[in-house]
N, C-alpha and C. Protein backbone atom coordinates (compact mmCIF):
# COMPACT_ATOMS: atom_id res chain seq x y z
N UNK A 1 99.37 181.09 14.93
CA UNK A 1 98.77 180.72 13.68
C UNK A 1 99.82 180.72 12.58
N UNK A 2 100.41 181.91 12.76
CA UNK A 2 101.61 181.60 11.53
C UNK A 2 102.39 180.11 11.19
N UNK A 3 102.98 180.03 12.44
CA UNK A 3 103.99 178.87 12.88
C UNK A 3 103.13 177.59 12.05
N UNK A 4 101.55 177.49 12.54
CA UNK A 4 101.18 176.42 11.69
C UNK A 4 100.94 176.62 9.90
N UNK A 5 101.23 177.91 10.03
CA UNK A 5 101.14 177.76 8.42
C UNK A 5 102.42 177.90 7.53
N UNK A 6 103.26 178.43 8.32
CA UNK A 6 104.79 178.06 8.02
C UNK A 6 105.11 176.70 8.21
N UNK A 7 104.54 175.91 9.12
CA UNK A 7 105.01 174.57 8.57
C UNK A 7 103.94 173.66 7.77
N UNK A 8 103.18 174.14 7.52
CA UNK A 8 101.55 173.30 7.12
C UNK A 8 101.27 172.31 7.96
N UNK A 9 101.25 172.85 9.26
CA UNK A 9 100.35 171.74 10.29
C UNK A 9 99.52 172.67 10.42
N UNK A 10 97.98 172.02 11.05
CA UNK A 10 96.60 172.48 11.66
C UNK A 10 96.79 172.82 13.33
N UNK A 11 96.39 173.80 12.96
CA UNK A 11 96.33 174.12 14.43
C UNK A 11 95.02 174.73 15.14
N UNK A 12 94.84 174.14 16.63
CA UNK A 12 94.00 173.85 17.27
C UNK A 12 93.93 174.89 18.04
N UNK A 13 92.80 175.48 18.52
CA UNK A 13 92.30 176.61 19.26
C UNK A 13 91.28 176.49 20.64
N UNK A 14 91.71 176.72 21.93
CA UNK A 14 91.14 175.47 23.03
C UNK A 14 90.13 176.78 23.75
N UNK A 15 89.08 176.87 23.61
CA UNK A 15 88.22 177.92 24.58
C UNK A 15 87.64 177.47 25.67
N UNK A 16 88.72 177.16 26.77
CA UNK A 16 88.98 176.61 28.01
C UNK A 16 89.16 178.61 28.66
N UNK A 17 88.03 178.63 29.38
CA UNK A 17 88.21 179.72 30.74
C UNK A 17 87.76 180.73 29.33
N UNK A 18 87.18 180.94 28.22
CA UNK A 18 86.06 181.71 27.68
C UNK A 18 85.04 181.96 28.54
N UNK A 19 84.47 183.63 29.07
CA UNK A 19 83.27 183.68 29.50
C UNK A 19 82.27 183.28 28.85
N UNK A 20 82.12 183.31 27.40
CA UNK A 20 81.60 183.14 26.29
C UNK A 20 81.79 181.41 25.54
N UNK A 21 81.60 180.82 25.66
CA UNK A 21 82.40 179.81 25.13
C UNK A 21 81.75 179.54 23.21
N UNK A 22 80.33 180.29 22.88
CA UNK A 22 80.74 180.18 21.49
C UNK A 22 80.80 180.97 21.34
N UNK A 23 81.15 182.36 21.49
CA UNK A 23 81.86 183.18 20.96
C UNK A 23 83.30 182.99 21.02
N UNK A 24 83.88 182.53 22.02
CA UNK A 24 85.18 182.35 22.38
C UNK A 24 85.50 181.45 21.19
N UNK A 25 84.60 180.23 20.30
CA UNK A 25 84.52 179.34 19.64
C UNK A 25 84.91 180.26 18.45
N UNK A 26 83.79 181.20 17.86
CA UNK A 26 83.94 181.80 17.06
C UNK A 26 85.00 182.78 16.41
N UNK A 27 85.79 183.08 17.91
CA UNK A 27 86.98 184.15 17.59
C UNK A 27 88.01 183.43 17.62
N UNK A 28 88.47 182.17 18.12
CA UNK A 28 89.49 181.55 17.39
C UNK A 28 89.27 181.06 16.06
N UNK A 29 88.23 180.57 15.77
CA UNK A 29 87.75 180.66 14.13
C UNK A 29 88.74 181.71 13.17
N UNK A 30 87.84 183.10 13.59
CA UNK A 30 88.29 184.09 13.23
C UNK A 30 89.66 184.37 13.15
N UNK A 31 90.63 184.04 14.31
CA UNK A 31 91.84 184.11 14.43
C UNK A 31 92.54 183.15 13.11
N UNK A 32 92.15 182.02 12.93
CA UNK A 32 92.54 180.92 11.68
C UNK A 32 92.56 180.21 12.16
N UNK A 33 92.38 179.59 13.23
CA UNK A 33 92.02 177.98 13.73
C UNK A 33 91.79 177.06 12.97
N UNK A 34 92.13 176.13 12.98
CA UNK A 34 91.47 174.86 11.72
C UNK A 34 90.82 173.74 12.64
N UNK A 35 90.80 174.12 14.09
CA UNK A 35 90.05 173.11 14.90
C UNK A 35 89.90 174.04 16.30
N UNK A 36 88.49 173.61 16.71
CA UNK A 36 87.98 174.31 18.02
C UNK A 36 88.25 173.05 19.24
N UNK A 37 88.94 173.45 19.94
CA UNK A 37 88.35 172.60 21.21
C UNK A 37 87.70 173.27 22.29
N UNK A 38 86.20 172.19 22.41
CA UNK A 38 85.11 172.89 23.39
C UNK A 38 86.01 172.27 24.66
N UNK A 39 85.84 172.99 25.86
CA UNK A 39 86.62 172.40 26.85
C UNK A 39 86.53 173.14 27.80
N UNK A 40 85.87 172.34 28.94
CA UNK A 40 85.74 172.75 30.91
C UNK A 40 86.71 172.29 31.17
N UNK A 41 87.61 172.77 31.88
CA UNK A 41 88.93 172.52 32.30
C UNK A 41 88.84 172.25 33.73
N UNK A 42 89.84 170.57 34.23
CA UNK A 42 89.61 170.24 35.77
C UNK A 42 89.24 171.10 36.80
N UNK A 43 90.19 172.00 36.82
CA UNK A 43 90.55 173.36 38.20
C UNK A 43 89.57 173.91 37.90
N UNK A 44 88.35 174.32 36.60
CA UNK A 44 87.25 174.73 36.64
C UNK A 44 86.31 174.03 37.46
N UNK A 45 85.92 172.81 37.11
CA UNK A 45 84.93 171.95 37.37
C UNK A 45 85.20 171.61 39.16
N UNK A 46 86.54 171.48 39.21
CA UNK A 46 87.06 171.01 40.90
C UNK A 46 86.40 172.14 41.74
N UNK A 47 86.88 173.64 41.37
CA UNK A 47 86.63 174.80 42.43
C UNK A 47 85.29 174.58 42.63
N UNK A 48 84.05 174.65 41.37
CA UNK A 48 83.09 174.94 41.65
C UNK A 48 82.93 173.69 42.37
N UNK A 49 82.55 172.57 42.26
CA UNK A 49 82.39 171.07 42.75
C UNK A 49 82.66 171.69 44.44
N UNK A 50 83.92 172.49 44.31
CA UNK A 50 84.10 172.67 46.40
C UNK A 50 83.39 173.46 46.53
N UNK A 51 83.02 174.78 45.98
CA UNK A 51 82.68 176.01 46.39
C UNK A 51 80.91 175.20 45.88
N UNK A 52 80.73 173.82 46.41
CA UNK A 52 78.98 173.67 46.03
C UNK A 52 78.18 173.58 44.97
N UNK A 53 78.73 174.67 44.17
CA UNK A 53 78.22 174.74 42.67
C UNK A 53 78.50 174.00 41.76
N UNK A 54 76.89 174.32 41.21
CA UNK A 54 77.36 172.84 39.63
C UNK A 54 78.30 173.27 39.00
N UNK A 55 78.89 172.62 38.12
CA UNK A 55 80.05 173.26 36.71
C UNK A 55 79.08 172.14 35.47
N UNK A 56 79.50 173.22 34.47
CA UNK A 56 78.96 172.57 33.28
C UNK A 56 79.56 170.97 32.60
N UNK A 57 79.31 170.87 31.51
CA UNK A 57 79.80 169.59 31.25
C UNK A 57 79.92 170.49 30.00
N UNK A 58 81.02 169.95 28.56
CA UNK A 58 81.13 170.11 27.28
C UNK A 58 80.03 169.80 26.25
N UNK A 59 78.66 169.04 26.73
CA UNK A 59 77.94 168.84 25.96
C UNK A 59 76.78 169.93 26.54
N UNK A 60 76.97 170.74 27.20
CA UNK A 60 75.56 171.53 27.60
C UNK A 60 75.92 172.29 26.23
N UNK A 61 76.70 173.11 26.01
CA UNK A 61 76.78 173.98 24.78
C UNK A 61 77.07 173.31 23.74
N UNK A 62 77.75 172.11 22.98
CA UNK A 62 78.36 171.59 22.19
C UNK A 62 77.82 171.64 21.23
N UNK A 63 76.39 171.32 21.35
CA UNK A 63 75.45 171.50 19.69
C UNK A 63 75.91 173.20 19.51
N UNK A 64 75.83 173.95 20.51
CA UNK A 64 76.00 175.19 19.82
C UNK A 64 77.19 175.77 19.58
N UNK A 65 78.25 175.29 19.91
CA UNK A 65 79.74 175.47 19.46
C UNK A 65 79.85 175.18 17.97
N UNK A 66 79.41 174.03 17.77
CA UNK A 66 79.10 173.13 16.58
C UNK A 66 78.77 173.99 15.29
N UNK A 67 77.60 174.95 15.62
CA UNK A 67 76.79 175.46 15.14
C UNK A 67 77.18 176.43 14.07
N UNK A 68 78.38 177.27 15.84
CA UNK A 68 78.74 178.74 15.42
C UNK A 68 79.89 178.49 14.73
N UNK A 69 80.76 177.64 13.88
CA UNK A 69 81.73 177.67 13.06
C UNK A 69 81.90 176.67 12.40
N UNK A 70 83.16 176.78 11.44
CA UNK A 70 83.08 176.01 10.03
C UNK A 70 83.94 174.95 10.42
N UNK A 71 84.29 175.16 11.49
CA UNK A 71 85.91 174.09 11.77
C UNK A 71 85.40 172.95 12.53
N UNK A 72 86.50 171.89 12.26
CA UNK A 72 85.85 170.94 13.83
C UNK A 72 86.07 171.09 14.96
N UNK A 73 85.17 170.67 15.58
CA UNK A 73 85.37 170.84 16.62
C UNK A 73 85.42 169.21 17.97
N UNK A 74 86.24 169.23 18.92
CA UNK A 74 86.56 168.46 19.57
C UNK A 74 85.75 168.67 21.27
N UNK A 75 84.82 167.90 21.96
CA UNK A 75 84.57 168.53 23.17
C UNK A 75 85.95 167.45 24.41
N UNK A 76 85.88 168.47 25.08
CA UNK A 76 86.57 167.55 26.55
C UNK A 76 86.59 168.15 27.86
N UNK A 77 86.75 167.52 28.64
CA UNK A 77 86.33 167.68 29.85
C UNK A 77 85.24 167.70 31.02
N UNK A 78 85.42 166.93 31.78
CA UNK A 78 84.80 166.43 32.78
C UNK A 78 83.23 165.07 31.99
N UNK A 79 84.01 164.71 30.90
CA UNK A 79 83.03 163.81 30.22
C UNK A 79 83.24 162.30 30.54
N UNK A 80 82.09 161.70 30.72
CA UNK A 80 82.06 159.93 31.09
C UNK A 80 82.69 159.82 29.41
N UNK A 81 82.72 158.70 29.79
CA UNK A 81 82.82 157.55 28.61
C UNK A 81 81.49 157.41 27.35
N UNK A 82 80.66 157.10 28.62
CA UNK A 82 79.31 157.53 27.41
C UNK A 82 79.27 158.80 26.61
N UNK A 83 79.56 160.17 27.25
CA UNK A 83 79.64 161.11 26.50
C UNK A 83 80.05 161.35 25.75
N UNK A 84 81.27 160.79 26.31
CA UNK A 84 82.62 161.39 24.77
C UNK A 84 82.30 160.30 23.51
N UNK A 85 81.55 159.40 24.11
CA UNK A 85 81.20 158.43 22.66
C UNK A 85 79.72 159.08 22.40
N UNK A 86 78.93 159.58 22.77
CA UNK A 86 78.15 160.36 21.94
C UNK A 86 78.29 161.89 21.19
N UNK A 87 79.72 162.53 21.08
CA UNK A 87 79.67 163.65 20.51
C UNK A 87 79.29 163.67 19.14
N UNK A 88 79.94 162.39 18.39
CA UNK A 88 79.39 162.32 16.98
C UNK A 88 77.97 162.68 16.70
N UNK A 89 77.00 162.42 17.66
CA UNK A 89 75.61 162.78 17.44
C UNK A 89 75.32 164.48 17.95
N UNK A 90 76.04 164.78 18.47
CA UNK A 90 76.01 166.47 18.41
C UNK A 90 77.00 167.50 17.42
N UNK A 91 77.42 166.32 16.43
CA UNK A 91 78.35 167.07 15.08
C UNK A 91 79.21 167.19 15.33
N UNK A 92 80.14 166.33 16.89
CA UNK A 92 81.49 166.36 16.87
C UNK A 92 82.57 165.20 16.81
N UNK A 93 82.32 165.01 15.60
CA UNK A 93 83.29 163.24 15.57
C UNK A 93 84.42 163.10 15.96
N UNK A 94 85.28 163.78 16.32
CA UNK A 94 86.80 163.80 16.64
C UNK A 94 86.21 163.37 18.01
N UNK A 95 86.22 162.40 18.47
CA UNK A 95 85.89 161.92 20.16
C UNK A 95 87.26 161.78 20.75
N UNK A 96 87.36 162.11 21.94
CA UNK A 96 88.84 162.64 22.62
C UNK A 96 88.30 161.79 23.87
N UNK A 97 89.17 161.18 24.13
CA UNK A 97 89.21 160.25 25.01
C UNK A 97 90.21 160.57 26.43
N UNK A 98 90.04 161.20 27.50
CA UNK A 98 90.60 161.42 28.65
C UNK A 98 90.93 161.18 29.91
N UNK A 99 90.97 161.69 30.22
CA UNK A 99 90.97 161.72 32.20
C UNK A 99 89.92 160.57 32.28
N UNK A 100 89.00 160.48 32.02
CA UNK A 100 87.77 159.62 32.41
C UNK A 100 88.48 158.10 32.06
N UNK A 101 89.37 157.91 30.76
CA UNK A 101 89.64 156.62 30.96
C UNK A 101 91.00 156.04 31.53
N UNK A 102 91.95 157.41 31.64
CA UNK A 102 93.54 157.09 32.28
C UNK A 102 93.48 157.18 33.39
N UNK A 103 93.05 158.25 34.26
CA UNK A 103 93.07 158.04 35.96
C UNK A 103 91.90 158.48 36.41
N UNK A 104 92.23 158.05 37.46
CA UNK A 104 91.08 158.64 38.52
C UNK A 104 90.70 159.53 38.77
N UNK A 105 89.64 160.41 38.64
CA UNK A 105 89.49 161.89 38.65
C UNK A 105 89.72 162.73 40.24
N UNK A 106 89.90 162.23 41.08
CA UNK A 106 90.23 162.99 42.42
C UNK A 106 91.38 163.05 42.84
N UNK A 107 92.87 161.20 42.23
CA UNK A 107 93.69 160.94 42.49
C UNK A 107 94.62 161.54 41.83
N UNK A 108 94.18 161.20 40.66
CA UNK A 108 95.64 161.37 39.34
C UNK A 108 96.09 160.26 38.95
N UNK A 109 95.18 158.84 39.59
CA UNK A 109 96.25 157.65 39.58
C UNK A 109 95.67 157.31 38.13
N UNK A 110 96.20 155.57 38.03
CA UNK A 110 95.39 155.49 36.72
C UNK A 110 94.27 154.87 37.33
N UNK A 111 93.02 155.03 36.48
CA UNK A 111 91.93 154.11 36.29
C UNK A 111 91.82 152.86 36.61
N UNK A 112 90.75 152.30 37.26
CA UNK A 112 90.56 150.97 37.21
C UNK A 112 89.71 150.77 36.13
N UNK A 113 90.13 149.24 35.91
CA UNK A 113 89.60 148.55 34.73
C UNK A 113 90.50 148.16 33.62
N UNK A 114 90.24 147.50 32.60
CA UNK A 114 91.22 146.87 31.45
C UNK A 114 90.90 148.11 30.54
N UNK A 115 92.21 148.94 30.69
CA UNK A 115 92.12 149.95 29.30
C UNK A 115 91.76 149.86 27.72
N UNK A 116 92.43 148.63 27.80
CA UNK A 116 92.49 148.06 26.57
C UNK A 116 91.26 147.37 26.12
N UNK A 117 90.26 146.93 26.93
CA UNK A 117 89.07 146.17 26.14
C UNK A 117 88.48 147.83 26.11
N UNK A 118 88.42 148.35 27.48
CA UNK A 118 87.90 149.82 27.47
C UNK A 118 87.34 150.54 25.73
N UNK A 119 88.88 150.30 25.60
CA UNK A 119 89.01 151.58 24.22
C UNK A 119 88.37 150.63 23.03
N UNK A 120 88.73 149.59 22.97
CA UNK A 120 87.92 148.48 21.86
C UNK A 120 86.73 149.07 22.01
N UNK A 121 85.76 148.96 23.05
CA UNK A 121 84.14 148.75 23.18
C UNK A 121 84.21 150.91 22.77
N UNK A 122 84.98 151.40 23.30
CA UNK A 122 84.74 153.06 22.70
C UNK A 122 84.62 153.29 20.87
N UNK A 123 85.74 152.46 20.77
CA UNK A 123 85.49 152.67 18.95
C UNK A 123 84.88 151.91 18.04
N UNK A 124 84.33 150.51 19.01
CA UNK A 124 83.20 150.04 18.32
C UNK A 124 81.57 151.21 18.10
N UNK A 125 81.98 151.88 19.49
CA UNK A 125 80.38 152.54 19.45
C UNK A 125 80.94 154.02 18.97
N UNK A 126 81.62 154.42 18.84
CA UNK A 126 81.76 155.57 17.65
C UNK A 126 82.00 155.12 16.28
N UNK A 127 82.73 153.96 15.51
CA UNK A 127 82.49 153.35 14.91
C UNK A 127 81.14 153.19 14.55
N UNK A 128 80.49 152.60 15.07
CA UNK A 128 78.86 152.69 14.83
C UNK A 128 78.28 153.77 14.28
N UNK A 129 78.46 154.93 14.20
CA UNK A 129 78.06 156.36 13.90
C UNK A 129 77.98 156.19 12.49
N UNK A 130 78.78 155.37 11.91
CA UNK A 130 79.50 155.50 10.46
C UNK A 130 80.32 156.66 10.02
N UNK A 131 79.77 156.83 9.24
CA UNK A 131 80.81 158.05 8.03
C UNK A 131 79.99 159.36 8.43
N UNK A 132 80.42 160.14 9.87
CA UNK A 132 80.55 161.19 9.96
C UNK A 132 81.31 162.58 9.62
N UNK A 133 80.36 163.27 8.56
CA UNK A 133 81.18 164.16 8.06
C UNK A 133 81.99 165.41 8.95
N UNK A 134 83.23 165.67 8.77
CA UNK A 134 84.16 166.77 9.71
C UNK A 134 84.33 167.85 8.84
N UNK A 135 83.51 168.42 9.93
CA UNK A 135 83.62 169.95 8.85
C UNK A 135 84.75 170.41 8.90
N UNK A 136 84.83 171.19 7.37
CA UNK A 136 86.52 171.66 6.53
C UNK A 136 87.25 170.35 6.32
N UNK A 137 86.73 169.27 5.70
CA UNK A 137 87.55 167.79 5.11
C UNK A 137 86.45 167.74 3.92
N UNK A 138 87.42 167.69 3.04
CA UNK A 138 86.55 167.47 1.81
C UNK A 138 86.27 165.70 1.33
């Protein structure tokens, strides 16, 4: 936290492998975070996926990450395309665009499909949202 305030950059706080994930939300807050990232991390989602079990997605909690602090917040991981273009409607406009549109999620390779119309048709429909306010931007 210092480092970003010795140079006046924002710095980001990732509650990836939180048992808690809004509390985990809340105590990087606390720490001075100026941005939360909600985030299931691959090697999370992969183990359980082998070991049978569901794994969550970033939007099961996201309204409530949202909730519990003043900062923005960013979700990612293991999200379609549709998802990550609906966070704006769960109060998270910073939409983060990932794994889902660069590679293949089992390979590592890249993605099929035209990236490039891809990301057009993504920021037309977050675009669409309009003027979503980010909390802590005046």
């Amino acid at each position: 936290m210092q480092a970003g305030k010795d140079y006046g950059v924002k710095v980001m706080g990732d509650n990836l492998g939180c048992p808690d994930m809004v509390q985990g939300a809340r105590e990087l807050e606390e720490l001075g975070c100026d941005m939360v990232i909600h985030h299931i991390g691959y090697d999370e989602r992969r183990g359980l996926a082998a070991a049978g079990k569901p794994w969550n997605n970033p939007l099961d909690q996201l309204r409530e990450v949202v909730d519990a602090v003043s900062v923005p917040v960013q979700a990612v991981g293991g999200l379609s395309l549709e998802q990550a273009i609906a966070c704006p409607s769960y109060g998270a406009p910073l939409v983060v665009i990932g794994a889902p549109l660069a590679i293949d999620a089992d390979s590592f390779s890249q993605g099929a499909g035209d990236v490039e119309e891809v990301l057009r048709k993504i920021c037309e429909a977050v675009h669409g949202f309009g003027d979503v306010k980010v909390k802590g931007e005046k």
